[in-house]
N, C-alpha and C. Protein backbone atom coordinates (compact mmCIF):
# COMPACT_ATOMS: atom_id res chain seq x y z
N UNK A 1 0.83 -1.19 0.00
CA UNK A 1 0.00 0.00 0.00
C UNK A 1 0.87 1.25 0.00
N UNK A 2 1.96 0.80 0.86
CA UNK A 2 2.80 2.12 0.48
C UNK A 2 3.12 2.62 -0.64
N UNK A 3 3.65 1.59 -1.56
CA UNK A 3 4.00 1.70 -2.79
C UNK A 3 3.12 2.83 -3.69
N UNK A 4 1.76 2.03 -3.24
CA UNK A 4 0.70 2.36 -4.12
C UNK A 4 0.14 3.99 -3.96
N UNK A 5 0.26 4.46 -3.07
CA UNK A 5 0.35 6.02 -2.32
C UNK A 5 1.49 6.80 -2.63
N UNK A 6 2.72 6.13 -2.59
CA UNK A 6 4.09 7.15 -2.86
C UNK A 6 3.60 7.31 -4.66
N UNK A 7 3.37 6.60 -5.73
CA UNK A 7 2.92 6.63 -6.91
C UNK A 7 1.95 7.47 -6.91
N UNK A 8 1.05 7.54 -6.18
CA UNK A 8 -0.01 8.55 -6.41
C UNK A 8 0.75 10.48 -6.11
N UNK A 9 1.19 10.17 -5.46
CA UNK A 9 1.89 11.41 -4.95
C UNK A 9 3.21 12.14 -5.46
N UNK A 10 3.74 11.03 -6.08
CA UNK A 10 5.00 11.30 -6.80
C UNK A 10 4.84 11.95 -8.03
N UNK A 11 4.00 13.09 -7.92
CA UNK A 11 4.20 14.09 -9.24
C UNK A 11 4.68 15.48 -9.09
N UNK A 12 4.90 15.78 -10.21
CA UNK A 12 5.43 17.56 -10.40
C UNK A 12 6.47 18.18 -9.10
N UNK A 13 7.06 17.73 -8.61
CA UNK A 13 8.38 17.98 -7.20
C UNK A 13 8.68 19.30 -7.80
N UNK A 14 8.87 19.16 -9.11
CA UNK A 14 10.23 20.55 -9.44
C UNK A 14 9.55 21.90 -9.21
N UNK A 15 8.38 21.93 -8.79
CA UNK A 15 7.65 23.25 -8.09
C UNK A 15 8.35 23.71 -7.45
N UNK A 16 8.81 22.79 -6.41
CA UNK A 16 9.51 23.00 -4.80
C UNK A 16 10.58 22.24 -4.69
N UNK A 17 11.66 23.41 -4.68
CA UNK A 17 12.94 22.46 -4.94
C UNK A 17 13.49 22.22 -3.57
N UNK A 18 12.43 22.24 -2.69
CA UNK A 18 13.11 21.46 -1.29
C UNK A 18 12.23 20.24 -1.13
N UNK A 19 10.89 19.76 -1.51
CA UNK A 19 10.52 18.80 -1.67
C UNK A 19 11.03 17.95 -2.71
N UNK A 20 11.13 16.64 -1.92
CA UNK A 20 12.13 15.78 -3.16
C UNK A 20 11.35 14.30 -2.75
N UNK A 21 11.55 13.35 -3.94
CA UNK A 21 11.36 11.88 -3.72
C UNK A 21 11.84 11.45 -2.30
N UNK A 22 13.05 11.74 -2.09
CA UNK A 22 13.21 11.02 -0.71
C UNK A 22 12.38 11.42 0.47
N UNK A 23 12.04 13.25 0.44
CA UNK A 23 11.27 13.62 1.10
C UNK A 23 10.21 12.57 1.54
N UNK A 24 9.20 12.80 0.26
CA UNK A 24 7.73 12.07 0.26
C UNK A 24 7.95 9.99 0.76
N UNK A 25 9.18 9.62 0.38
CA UNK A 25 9.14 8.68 0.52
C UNK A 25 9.90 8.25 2.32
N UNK A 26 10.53 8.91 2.53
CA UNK A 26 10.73 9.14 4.18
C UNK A 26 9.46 9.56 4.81
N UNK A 27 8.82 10.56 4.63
CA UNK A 27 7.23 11.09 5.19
C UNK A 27 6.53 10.00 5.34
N UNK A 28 6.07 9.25 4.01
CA UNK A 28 5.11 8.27 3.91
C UNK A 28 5.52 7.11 5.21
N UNK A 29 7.16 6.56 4.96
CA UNK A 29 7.58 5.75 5.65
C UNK A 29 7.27 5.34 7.41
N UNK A 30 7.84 6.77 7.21
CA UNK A 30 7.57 7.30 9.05
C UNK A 30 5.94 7.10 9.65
N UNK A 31 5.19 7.99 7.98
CA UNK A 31 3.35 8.04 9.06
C UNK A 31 3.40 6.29 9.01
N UNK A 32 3.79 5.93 8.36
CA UNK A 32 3.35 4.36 8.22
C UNK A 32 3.63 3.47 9.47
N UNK A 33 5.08 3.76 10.47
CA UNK A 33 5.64 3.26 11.44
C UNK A 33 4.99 3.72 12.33
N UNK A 34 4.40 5.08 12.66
CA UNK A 34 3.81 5.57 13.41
C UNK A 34 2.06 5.21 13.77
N UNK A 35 1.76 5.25 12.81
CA UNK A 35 0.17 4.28 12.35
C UNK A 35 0.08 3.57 11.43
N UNK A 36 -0.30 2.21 12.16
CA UNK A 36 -0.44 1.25 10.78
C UNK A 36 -1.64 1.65 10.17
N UNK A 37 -2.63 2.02 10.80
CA UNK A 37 -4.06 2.42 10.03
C UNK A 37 -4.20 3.84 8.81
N UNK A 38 -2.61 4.32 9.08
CA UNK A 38 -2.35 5.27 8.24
C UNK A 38 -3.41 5.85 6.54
N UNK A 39 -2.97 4.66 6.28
CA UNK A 39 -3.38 4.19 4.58
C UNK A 39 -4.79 3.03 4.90
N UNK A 40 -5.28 2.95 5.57
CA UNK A 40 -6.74 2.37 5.31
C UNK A 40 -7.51 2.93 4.57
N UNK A 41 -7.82 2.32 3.89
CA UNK A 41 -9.27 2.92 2.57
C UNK A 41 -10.27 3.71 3.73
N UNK A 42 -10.84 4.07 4.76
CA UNK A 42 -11.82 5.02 5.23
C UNK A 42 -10.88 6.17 5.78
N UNK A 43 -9.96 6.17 5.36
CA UNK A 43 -8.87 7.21 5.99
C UNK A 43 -8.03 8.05 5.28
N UNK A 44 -8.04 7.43 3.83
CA UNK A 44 -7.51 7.91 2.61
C UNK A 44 -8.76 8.99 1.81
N UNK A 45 -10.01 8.32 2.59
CA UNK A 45 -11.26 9.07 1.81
C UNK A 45 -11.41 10.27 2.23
N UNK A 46 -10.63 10.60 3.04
CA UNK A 46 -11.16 11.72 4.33
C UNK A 46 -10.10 12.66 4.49
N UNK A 47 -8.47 12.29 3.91
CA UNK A 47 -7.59 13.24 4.26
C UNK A 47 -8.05 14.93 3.75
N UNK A 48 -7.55 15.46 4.36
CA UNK A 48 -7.54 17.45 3.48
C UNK A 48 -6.03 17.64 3.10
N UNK A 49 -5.55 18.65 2.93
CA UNK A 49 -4.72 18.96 2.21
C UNK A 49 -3.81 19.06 3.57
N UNK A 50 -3.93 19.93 4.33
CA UNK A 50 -3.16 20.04 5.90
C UNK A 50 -2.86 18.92 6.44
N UNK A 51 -3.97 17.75 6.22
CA UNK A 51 -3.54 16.95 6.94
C UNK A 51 -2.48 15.92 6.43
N UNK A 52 -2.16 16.30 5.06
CA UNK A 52 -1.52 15.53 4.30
C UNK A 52 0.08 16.09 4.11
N UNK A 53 0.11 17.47 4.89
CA UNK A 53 1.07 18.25 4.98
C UNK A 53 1.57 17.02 6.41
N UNK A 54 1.08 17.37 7.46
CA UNK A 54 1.29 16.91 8.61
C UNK A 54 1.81 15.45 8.62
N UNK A 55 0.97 14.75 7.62
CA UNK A 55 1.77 13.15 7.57
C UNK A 55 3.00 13.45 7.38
N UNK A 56 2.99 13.97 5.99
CA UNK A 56 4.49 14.16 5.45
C UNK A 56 5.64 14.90 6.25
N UNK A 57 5.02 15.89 7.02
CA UNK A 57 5.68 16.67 7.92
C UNK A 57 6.29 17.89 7.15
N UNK A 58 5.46 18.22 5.96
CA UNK A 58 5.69 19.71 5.27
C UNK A 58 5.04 20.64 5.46
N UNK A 59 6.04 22.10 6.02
CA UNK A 59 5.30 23.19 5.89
C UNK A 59 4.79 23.64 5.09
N UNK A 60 4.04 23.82 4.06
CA UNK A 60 3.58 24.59 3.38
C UNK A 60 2.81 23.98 2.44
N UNK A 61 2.04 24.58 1.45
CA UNK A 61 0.90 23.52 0.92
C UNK A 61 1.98 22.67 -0.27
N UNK A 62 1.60 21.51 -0.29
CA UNK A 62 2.02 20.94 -1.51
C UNK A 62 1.65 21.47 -3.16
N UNK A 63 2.81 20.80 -3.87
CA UNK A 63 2.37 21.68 -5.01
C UNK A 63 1.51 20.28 -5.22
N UNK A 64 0.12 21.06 -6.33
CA UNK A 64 -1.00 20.51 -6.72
C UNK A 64 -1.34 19.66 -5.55
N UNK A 65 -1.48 20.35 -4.12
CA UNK A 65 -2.00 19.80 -3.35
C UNK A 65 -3.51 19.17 -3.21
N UNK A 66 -4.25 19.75 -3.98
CA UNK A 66 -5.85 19.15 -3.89
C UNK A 66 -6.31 18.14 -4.90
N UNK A 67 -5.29 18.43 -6.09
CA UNK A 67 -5.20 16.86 -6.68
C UNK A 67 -4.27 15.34 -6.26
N UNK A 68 -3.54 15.89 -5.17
CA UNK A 68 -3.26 14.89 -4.23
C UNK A 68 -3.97 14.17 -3.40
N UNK A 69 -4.66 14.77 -2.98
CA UNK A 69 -5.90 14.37 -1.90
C UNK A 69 -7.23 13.86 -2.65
N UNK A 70 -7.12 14.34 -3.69
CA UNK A 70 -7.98 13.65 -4.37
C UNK A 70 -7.98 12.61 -4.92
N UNK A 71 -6.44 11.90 -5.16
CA UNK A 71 -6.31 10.78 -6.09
C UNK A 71 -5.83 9.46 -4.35
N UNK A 72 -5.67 10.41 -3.19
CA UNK A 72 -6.20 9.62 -2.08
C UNK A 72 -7.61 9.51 -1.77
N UNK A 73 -8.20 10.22 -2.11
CA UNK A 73 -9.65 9.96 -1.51
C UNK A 73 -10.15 8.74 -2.61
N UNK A 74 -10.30 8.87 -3.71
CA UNK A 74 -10.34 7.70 -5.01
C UNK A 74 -9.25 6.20 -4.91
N UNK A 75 -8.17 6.06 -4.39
CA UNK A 75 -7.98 4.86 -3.79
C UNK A 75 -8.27 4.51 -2.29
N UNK A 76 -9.08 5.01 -1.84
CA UNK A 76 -9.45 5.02 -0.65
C UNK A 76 -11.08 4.43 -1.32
N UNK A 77 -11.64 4.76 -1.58
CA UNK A 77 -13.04 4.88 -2.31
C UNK A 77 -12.63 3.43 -3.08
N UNK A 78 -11.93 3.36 -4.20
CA UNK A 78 -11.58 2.48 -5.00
C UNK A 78 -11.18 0.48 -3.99
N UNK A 79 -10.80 0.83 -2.26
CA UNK A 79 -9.99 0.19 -2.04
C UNK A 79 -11.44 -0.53 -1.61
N UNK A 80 -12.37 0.75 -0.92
CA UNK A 80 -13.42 0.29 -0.19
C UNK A 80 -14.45 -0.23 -1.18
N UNK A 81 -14.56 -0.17 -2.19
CA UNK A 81 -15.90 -0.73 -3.07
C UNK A 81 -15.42 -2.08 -3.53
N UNK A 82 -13.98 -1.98 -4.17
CA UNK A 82 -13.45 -3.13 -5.10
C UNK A 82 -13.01 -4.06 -3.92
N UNK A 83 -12.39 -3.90 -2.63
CA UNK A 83 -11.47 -4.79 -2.15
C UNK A 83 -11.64 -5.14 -0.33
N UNK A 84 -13.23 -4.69 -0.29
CA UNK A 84 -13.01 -5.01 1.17
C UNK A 84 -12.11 -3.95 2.18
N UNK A 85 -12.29 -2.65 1.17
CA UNK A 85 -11.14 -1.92 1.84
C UNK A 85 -9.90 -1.87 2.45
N UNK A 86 -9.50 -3.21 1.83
CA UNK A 86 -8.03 -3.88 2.15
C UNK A 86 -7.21 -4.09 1.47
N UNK A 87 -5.90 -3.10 1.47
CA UNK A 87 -4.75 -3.14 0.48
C UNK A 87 -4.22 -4.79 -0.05
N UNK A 88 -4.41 -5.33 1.21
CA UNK A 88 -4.20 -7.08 1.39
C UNK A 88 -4.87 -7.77 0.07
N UNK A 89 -6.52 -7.33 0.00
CA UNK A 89 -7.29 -7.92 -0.96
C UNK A 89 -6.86 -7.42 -2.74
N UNK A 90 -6.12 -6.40 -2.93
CA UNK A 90 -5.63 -5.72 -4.04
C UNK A 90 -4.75 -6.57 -4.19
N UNK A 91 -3.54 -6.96 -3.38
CA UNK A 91 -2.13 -7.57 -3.85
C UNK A 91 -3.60 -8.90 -4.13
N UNK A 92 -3.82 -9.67 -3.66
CA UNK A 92 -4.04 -10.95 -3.54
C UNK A 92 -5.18 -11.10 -4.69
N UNK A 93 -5.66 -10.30 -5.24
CA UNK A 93 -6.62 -10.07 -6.39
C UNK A 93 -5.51 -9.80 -7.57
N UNK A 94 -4.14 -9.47 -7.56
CA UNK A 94 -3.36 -9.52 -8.69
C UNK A 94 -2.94 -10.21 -8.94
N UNK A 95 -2.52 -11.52 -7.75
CA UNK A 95 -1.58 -12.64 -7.90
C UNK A 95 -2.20 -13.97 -8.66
């Protein structure tokens, strides 16, 4: 699921040349260690833009921040209709 979130998020950086891949991919890492419920499909549906600052631990708004949150709220939505809302049921529906 991580995977599947750092991909969603991993666009347009060169806005902000202090946000970087390792950034977003350390951020993600950390909310993930910190809460496993992080990335649950009813939790992805619901983030805002601040709060997506705060996972990551960035000041300031992300660039194309509301199409970020949006392409979380849609695998969040996507995880809960198609998969039992379980990243688990996605891998195991590919294999």
């Amino acid at each position: 699921m991580l995977s599947l979130i750092f991909l969603i998020l991993n666009f347009l950086f060169i806005i902000d040349e202090d946000l970087s891949y390792d950034c977003l991919a350390l951020g993600l890492k950390a909310a993930l260690e910190n809460d496993k419920s992080v990335f649950d499909a009813d939790r992805l549906q619901k983030y805002t833009g601040p709060q997506l600052r705060e996972l990551l631990k960035w000041p300031r708004p992300l660039p194309l921040e509301d199409e970020r949150v949006r392409l979380m709220h849609e695998i969040g939505l996507e995880l809960e209709r198609s998969f039992e809302g379980k990243a688990s049921n996605l891998v195991e529906n590919q294999q």
